[in-house]
Structures are given as C-alpha cells and as structure tokens.
C-alpha atoms as a PDB file:
ATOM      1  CA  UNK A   1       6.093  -5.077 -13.057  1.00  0.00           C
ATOM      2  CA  UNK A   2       8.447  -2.841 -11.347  1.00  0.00           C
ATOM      3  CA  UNK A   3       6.649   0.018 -12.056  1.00  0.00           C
ATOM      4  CA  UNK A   4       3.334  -0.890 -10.478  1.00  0.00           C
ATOM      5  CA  UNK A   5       5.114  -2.569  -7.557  1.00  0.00           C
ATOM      6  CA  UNK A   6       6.888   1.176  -6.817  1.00  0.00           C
ATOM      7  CA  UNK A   7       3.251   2.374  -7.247  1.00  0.00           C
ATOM      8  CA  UNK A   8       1.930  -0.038  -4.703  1.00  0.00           C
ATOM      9  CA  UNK A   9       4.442   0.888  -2.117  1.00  0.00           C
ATOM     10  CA  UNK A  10       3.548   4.729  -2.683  1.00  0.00           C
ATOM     11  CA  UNK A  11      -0.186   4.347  -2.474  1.00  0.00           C
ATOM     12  CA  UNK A  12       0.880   1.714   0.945  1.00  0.00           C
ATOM     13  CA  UNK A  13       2.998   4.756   2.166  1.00  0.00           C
ATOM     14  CA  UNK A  14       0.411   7.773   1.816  1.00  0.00           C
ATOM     15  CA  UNK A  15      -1.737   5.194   3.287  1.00  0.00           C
ATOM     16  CA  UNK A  16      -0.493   4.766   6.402  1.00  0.00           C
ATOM     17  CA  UNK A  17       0.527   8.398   6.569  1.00  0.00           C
ATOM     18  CA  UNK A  18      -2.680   9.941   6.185  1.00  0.00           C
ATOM     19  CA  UNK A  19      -4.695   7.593   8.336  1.00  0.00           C
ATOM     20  CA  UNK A  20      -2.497   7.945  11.540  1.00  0.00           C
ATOM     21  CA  UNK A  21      -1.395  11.599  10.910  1.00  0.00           C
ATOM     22  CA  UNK A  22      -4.446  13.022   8.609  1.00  0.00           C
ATOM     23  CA  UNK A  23      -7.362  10.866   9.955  1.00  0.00           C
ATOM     24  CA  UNK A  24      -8.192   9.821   6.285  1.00  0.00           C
ATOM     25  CA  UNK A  25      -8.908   6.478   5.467  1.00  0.00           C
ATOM     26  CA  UNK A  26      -8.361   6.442   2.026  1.00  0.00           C
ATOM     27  CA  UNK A  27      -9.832   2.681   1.999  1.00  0.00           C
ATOM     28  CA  UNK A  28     -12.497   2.614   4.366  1.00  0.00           C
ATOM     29  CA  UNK A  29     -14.515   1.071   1.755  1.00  0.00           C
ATOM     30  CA  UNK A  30     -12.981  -2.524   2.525  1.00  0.00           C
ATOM     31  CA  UNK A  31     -14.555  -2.311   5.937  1.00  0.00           C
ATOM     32  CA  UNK A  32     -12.237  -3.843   8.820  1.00  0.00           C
ATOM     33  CA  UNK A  33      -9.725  -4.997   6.154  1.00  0.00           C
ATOM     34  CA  UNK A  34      -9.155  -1.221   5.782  1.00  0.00           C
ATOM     35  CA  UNK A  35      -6.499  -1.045   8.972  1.00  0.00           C
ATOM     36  CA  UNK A  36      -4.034  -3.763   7.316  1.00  0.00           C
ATOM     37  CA  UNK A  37      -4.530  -2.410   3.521  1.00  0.00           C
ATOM     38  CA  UNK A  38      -0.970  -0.058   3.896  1.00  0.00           C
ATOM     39  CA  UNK A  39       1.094  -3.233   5.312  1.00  0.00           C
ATOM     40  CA  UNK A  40      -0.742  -5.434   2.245  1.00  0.00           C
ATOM     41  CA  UNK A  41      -0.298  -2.845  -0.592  1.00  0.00           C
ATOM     42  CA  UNK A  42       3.786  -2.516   0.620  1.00  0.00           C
ATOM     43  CA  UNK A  43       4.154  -6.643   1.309  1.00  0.00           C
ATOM     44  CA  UNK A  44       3.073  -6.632  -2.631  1.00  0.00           C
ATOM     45  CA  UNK A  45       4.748  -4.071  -3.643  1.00  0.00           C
ATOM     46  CA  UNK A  46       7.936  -5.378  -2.738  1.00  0.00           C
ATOM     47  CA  UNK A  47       7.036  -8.647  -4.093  1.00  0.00           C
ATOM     48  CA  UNK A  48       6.591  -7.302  -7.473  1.00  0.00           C
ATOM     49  CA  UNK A  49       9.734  -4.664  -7.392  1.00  0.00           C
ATOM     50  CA  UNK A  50      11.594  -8.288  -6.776  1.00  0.00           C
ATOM     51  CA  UNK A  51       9.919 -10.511  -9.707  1.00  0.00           C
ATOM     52  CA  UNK A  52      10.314  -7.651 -12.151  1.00  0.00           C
ATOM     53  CA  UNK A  53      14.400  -7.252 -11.032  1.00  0.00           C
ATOM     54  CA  UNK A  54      14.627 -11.548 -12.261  1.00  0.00           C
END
C-alpha cells in the first residue's frame, strides 16, 4: 500500500508541475475534474502511505 500511495503522490506532483509550468494537462480527459486531480491524487496518496505504516 505504501508503494502505490508514494506513486500517487509522484504522478500528483508531475501533475501539478507540468500543468502550471509545462501547459500539459496530463488528465484533461476527466473534463473540469482535471484542475483538482494533483490535490486528489496527493490527498490519497498520503492516505495510503499512512494505512500501509499501521
């Protein structure tokens, strides 16, 4: 579980990153959900780091 939550934070991380300093958006397949996907990905990320540390 830790593993994929580190994953999720990455992919969160190069999300954000590339669309406000590349002008990618790496999910603009999700439509207008697309703006809050790299605070989503990270919020579950971090959920999962902390159920696979108990």
């Amino acid at each position: 579980m830790q593993i994929i939550g580190y994953i999720l934070i990455g992919l969160g991380i190069i999300d954000f990153l590339l669309g406000n300093f590349g002008n990618m958006n790496l999910t603009g397949f999700m439509g207008p959900l697309s703006s809050f996907t790299p605070i989503i990905l990270i919020v579950v990320g971090g959920l999962l780091t902390r159920v696979g540390n108990q």
